[in-house]
N, C-alpha and C. Protein backbone atom coordinates (compact mmCIF):
# COMPACT_ATOMS: atom_id res chain seq x y z
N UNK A 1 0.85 -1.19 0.00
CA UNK A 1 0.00 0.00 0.00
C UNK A 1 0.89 1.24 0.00
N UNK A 2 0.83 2.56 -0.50
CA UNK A 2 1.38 3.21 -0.83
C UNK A 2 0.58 4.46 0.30
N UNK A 3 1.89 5.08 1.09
CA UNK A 3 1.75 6.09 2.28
C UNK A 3 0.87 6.78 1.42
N UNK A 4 -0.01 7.92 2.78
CA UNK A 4 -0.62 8.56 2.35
C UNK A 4 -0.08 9.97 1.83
N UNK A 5 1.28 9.91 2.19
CA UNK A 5 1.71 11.71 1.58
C UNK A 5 1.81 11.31 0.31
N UNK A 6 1.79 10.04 -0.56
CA UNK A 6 2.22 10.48 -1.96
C UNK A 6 0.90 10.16 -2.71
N UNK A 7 -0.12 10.33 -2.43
CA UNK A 7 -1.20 9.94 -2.63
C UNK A 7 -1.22 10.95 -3.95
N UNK A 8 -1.38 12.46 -3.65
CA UNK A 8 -1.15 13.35 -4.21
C UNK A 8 -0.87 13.25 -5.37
N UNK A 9 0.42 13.16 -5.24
CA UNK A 9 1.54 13.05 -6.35
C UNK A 9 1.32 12.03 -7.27
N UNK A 10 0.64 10.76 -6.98
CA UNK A 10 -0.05 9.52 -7.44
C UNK A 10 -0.95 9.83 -8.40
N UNK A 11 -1.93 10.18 -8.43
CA UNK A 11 -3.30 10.51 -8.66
C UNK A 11 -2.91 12.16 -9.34
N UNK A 12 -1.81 12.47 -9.08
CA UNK A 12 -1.99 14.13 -10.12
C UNK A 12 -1.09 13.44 -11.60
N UNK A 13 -0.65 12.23 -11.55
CA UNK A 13 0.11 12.08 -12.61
C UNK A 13 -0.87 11.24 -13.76
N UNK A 14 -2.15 11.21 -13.37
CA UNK A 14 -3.53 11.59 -14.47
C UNK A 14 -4.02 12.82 -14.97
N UNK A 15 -4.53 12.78 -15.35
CA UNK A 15 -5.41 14.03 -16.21
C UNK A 15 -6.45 14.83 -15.00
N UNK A 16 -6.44 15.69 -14.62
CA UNK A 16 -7.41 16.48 -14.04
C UNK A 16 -8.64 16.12 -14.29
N UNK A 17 -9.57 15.74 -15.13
CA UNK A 17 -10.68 15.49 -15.85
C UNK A 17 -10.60 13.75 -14.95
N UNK A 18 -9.76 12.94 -15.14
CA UNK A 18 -9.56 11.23 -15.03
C UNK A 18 -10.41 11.18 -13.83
N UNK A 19 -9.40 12.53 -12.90
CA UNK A 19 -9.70 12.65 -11.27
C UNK A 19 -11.18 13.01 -11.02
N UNK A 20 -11.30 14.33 -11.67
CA UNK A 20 -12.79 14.65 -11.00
C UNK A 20 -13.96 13.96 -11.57
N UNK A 21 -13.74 13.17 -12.58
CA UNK A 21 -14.93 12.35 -13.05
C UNK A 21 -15.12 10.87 -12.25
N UNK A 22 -13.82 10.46 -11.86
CA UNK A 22 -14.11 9.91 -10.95
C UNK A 22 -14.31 10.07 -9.64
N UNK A 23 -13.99 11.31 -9.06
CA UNK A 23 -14.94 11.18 -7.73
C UNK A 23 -16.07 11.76 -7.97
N UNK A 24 -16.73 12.53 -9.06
CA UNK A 24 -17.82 12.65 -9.00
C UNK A 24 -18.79 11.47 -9.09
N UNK A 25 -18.19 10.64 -9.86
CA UNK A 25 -19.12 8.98 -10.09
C UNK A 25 -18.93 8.39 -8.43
N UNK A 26 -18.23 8.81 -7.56
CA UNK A 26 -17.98 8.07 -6.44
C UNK A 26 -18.72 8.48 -5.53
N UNK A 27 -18.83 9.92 -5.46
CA UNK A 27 -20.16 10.68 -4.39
C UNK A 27 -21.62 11.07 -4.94
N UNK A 28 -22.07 9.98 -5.97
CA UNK A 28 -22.92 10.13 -6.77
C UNK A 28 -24.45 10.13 -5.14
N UNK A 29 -23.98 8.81 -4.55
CA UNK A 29 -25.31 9.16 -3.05
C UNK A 29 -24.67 10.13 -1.80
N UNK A 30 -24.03 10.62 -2.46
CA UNK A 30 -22.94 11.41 -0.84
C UNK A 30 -23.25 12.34 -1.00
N UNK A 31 -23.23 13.19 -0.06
CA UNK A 31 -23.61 14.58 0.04
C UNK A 31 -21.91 15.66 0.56
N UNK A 32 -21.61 16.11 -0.58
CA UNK A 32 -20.30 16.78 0.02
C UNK A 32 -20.44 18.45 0.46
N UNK A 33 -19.96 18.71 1.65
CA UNK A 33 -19.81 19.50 2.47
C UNK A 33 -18.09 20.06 2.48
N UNK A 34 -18.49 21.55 2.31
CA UNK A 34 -17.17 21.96 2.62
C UNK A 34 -16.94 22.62 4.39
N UNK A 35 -15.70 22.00 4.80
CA UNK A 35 -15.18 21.99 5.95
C UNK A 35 -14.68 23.80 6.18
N UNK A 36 -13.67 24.13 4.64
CA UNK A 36 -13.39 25.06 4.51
C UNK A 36 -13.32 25.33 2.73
N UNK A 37 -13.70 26.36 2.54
CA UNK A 37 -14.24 26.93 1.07
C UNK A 37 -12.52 26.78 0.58
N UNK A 38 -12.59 26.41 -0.67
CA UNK A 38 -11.58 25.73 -1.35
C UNK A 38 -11.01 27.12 -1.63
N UNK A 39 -9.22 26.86 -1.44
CA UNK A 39 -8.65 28.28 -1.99
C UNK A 39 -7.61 28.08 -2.93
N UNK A 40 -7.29 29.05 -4.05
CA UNK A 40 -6.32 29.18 -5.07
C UNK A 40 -5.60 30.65 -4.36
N UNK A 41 -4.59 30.17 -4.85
CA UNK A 41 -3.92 31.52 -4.85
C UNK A 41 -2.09 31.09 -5.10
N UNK A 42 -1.69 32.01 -4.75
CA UNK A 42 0.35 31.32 -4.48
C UNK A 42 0.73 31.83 -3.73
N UNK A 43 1.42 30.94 -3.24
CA UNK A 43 2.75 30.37 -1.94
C UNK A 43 3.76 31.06 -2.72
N UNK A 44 4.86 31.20 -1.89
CA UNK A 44 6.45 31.91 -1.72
C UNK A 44 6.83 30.43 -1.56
N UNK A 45 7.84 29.45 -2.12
CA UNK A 45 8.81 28.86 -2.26
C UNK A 45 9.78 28.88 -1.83
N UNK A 46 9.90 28.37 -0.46
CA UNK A 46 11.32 28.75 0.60
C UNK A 46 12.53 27.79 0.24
N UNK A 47 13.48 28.09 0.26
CA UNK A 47 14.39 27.36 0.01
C UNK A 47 15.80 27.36 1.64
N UNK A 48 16.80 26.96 1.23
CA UNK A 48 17.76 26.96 2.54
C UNK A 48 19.24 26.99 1.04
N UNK A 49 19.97 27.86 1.33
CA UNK A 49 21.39 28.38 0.98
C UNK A 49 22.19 26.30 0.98
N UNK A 50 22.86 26.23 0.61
CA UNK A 50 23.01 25.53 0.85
C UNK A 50 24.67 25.50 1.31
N UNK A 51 25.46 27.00 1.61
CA UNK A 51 26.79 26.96 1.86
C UNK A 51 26.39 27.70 3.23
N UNK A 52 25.71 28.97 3.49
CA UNK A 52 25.32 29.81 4.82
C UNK A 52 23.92 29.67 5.44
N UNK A 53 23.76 28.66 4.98
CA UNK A 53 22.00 27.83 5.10
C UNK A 53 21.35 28.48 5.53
N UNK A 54 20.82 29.71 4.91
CA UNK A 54 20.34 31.00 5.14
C UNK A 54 18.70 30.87 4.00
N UNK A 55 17.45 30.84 5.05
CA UNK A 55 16.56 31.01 3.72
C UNK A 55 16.03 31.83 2.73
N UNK A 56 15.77 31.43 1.57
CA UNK A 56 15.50 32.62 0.67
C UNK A 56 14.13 31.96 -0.18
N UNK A 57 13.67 32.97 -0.82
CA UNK A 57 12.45 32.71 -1.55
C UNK A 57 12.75 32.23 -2.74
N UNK A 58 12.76 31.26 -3.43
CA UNK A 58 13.26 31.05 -4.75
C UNK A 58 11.57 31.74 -5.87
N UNK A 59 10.67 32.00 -5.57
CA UNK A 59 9.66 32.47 -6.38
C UNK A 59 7.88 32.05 -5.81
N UNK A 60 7.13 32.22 -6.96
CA UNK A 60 5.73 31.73 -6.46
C UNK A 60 5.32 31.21 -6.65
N UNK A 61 4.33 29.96 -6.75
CA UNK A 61 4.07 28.79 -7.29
C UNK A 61 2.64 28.70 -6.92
N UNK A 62 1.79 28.55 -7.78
CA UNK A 62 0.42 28.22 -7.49
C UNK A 62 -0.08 27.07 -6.49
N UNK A 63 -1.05 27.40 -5.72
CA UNK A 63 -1.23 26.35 -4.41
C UNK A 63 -2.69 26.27 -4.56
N UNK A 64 -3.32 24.66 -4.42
CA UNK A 64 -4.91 25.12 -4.31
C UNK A 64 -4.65 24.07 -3.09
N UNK A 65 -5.98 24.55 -2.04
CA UNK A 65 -6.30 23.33 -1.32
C UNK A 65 -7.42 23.50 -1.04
N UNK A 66 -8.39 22.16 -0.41
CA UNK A 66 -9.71 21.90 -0.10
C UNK A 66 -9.50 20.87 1.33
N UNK A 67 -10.79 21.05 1.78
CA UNK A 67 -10.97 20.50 3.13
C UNK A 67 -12.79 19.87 2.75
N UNK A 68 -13.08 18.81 3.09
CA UNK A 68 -13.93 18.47 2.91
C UNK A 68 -15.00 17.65 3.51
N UNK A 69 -15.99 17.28 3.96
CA UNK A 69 -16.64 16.30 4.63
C UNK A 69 -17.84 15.66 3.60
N UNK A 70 -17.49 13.98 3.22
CA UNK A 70 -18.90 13.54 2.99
C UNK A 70 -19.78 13.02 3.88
N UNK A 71 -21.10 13.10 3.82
CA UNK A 71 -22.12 12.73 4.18
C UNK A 71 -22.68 11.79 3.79
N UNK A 72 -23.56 10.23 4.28
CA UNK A 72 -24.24 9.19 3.76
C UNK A 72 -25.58 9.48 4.11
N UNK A 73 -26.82 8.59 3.48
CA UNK A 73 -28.17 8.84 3.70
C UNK A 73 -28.12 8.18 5.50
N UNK A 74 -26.93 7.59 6.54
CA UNK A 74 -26.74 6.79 7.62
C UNK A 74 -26.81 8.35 8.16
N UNK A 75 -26.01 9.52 7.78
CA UNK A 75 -25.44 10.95 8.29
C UNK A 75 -24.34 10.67 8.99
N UNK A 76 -23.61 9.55 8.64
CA UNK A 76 -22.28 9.12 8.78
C UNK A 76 -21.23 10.31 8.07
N UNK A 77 -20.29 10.74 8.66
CA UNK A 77 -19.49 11.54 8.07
C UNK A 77 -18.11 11.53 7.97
N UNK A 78 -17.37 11.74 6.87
CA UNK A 78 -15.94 11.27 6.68
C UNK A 78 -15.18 12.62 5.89
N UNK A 79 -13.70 12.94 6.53
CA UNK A 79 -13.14 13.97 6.40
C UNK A 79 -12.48 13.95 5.31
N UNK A 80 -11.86 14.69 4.19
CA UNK A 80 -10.89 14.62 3.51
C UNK A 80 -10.41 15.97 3.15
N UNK A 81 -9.09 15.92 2.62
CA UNK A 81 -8.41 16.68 2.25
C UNK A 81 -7.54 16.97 1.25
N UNK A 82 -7.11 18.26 0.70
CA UNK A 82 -5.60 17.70 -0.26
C UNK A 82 -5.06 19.29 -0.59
N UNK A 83 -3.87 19.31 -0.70
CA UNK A 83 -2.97 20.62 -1.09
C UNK A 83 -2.20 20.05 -2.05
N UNK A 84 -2.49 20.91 -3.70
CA UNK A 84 -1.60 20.45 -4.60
C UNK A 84 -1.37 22.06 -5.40
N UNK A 85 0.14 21.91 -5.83
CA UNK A 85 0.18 23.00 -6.87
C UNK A 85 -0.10 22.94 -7.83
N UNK A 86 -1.36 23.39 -8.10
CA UNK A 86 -2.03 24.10 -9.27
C UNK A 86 -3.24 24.44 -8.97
N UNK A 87 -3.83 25.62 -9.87
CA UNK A 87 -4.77 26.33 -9.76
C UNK A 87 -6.08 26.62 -9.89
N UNK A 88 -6.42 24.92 -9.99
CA UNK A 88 -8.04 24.92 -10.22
C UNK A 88 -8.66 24.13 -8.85
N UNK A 89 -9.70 24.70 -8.45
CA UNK A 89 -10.34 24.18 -7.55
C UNK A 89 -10.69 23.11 -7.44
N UNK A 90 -11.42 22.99 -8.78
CA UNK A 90 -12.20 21.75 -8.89
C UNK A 90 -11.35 20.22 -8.47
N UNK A 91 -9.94 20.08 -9.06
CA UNK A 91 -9.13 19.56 -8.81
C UNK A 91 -8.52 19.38 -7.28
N UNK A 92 -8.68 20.08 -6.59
CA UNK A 92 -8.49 20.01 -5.06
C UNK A 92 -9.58 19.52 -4.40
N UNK A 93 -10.77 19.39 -5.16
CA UNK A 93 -12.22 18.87 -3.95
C UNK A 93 -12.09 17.45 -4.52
N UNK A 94 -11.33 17.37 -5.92
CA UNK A 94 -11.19 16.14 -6.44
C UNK A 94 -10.75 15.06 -5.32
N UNK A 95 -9.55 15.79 -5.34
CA UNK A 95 -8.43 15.11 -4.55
C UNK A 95 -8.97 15.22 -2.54
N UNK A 96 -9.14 15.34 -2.51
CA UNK A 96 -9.80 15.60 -1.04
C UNK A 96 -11.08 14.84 -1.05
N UNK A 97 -11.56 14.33 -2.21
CA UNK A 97 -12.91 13.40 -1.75
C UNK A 97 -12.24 12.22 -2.31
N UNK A 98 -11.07 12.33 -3.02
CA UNK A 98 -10.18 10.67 -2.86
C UNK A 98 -9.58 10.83 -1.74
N UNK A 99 -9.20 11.29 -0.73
CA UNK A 99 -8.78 11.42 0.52
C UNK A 99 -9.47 11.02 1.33
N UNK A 100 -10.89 11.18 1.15
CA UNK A 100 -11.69 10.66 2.32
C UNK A 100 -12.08 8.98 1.91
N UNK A 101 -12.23 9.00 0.79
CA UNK A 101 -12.80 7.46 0.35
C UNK A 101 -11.84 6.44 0.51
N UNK A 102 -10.08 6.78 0.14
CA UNK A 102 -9.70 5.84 0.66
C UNK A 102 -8.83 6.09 2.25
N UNK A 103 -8.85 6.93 2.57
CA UNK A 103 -8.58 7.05 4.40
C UNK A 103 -9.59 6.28 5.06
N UNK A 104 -10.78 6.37 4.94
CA UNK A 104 -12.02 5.44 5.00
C UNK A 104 -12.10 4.47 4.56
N UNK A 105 -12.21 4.01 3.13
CA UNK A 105 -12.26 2.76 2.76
C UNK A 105 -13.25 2.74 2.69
N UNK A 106 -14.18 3.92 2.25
CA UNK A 106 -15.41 3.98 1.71
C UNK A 106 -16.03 3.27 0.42
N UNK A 107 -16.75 3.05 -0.31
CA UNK A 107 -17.10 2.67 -0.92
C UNK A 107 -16.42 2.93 -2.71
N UNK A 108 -15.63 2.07 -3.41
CA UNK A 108 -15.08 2.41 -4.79
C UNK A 108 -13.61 2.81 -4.13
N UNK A 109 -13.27 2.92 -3.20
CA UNK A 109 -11.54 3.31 -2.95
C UNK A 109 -10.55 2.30 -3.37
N UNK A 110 -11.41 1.10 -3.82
CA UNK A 110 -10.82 0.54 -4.87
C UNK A 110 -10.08 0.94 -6.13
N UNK A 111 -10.70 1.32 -6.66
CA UNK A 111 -10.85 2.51 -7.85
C UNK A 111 -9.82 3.62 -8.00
N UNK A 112 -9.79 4.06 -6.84
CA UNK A 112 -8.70 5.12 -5.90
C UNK A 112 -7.30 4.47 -6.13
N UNK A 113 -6.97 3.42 -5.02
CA UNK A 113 -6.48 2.59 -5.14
C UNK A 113 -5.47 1.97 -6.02
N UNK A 114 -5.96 1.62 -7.21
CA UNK A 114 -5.84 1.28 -8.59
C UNK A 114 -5.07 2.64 -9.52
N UNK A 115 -5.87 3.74 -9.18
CA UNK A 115 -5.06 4.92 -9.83
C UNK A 115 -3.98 5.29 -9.34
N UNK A 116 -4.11 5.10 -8.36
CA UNK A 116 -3.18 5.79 -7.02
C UNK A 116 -1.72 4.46 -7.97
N UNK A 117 -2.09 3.32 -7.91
CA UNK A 117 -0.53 2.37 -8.12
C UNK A 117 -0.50 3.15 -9.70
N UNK A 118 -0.99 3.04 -10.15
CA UNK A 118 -0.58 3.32 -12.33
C UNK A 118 -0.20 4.60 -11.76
N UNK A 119 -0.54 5.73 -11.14
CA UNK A 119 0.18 7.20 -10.89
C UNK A 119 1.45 6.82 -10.64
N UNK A 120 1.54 6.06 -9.42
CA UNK A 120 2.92 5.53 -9.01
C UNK A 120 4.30 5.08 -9.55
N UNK A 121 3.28 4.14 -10.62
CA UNK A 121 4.05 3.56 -11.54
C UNK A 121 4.93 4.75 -12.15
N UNK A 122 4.22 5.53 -13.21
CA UNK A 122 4.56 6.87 -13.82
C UNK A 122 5.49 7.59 -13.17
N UNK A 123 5.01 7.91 -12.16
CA UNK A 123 5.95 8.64 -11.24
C UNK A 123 7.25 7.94 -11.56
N UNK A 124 7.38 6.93 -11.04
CA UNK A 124 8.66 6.52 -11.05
C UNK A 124 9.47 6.37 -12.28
N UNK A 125 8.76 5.95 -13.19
CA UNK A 125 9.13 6.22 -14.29
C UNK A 125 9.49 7.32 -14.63
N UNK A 126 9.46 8.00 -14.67
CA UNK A 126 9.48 9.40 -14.82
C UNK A 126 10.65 9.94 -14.39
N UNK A 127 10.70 9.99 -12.99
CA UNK A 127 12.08 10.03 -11.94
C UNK A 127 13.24 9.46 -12.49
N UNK A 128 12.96 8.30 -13.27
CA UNK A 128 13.76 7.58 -13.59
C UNK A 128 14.87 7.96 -14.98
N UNK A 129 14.00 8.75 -15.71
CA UNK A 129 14.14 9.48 -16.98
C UNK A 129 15.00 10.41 -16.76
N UNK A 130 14.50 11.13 -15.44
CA UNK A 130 14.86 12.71 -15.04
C UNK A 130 17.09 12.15 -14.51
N UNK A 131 16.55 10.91 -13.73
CA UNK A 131 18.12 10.41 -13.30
C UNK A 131 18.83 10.09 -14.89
N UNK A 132 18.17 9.53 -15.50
CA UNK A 132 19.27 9.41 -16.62
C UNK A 132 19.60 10.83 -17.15
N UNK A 133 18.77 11.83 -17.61
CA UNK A 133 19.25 12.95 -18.08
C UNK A 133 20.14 13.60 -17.72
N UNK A 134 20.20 13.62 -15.96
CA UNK A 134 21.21 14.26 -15.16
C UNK A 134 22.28 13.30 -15.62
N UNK A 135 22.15 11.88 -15.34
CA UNK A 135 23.49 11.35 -15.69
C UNK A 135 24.33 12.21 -17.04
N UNK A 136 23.48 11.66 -18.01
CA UNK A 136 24.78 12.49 -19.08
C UNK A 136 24.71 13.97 -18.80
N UNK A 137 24.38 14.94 -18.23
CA UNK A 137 25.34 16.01 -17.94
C UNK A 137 26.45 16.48 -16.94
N UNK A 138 26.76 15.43 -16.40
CA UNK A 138 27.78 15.27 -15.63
C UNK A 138 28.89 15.54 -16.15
N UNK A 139 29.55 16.30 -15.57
CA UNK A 139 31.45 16.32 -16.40
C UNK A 139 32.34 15.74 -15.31
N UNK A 140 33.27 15.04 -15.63
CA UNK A 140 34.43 14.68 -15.08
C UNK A 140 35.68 15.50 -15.04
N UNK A 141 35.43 16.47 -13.78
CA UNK A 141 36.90 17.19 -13.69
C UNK A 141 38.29 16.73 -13.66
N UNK A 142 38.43 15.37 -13.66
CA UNK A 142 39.67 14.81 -12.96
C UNK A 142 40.49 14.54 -14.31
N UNK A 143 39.70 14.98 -16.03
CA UNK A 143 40.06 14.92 -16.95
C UNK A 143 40.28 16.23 -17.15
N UNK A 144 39.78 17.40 -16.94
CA UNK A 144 40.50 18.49 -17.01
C UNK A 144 41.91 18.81 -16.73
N UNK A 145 42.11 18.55 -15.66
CA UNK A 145 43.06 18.19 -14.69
C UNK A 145 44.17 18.06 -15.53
N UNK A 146 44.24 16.87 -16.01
CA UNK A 146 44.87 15.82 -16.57
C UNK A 146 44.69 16.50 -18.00
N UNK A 147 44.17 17.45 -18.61
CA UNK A 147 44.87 17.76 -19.90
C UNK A 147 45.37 18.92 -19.51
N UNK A 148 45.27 19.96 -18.68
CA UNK A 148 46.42 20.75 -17.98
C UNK A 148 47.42 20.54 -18.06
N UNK A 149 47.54 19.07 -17.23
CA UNK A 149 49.05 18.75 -17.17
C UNK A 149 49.88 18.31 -18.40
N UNK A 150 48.80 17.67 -18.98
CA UNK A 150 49.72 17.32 -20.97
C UNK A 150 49.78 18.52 -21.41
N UNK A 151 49.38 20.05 -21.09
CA UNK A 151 49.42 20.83 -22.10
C UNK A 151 50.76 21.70 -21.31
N UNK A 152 51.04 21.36 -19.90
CA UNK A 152 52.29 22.02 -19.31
C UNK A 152 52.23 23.17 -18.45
N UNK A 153 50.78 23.21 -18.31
CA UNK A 153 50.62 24.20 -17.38
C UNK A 153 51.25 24.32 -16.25
């Protein structure tokens, strides 16, 4: 089973549309309630120096988050949540009513579940791409070096 912090990150490496059509098919008898009214806006991007480990703002980055509660015809109630960067709402109540279904294990978090591993998959894949690219830009100084010295410096 895959922690819940990368849930996120799981499930955003679909289509925006993938997400909210499926939790809308998921709270089709639920009644969703907002905890707190969903917000867009941007965050400051803190960073740490990494020689006088001094922090600085590297820029702004779009932030949405939602807070959420569903409701059953029981008036059973279950919390969810989610903070992701980017700027549509709709996409944050998305993700926050997959938060509650599978923190719960509500009904279809199967479904959840299932996206959540193929996001995963991607992800890593992905990561994986990003490590090879860095690989070939790597330079080897210890060949600099060493034509210095053939040239007599």
């Amino acid at each position: 089973m895959i922690p819940q912090n990368h849930w996120v990150r799981a499930l955003t490496a679909h289509s925006p549309q993938t997400i909210q059509s499926l939790a809308e098919r998921l709270t089709l008898n639920w009644k969703v309630n907002f905890k707190a009214l969903p917000q867009a806006g941007l965050s400051l991007l803190q960073m740490e120096d990494g020689v006088f480990h001094e922090p600085y703002y590297l820029g702004e980055i779009p932030l949405v988050s939602a807070w959420i509660e569903l409701t059953n015809s029981a008036q059973e109630s279950f919390e969810g949540a989610a903070q992701v960067m980017h700027d549509s709402e709709e996409l944050a109540i998305a993700l926050a009513i997959c938060d509650a279904i599978m923190t719960h294990h509500l009904p279809g978090w199967q479904n959840i579940a299932e996206l959540i591993q193929q996001g995963m998959e991607k992800r890593i894949w992905e990561d994986q791409q990003r490590g090879l690219m860095l690989a070939k830009t790597r330079v080897n100084f210890s060949l600099l070096s060493q034509e210095e010295d053939d040239a007599g410096y």
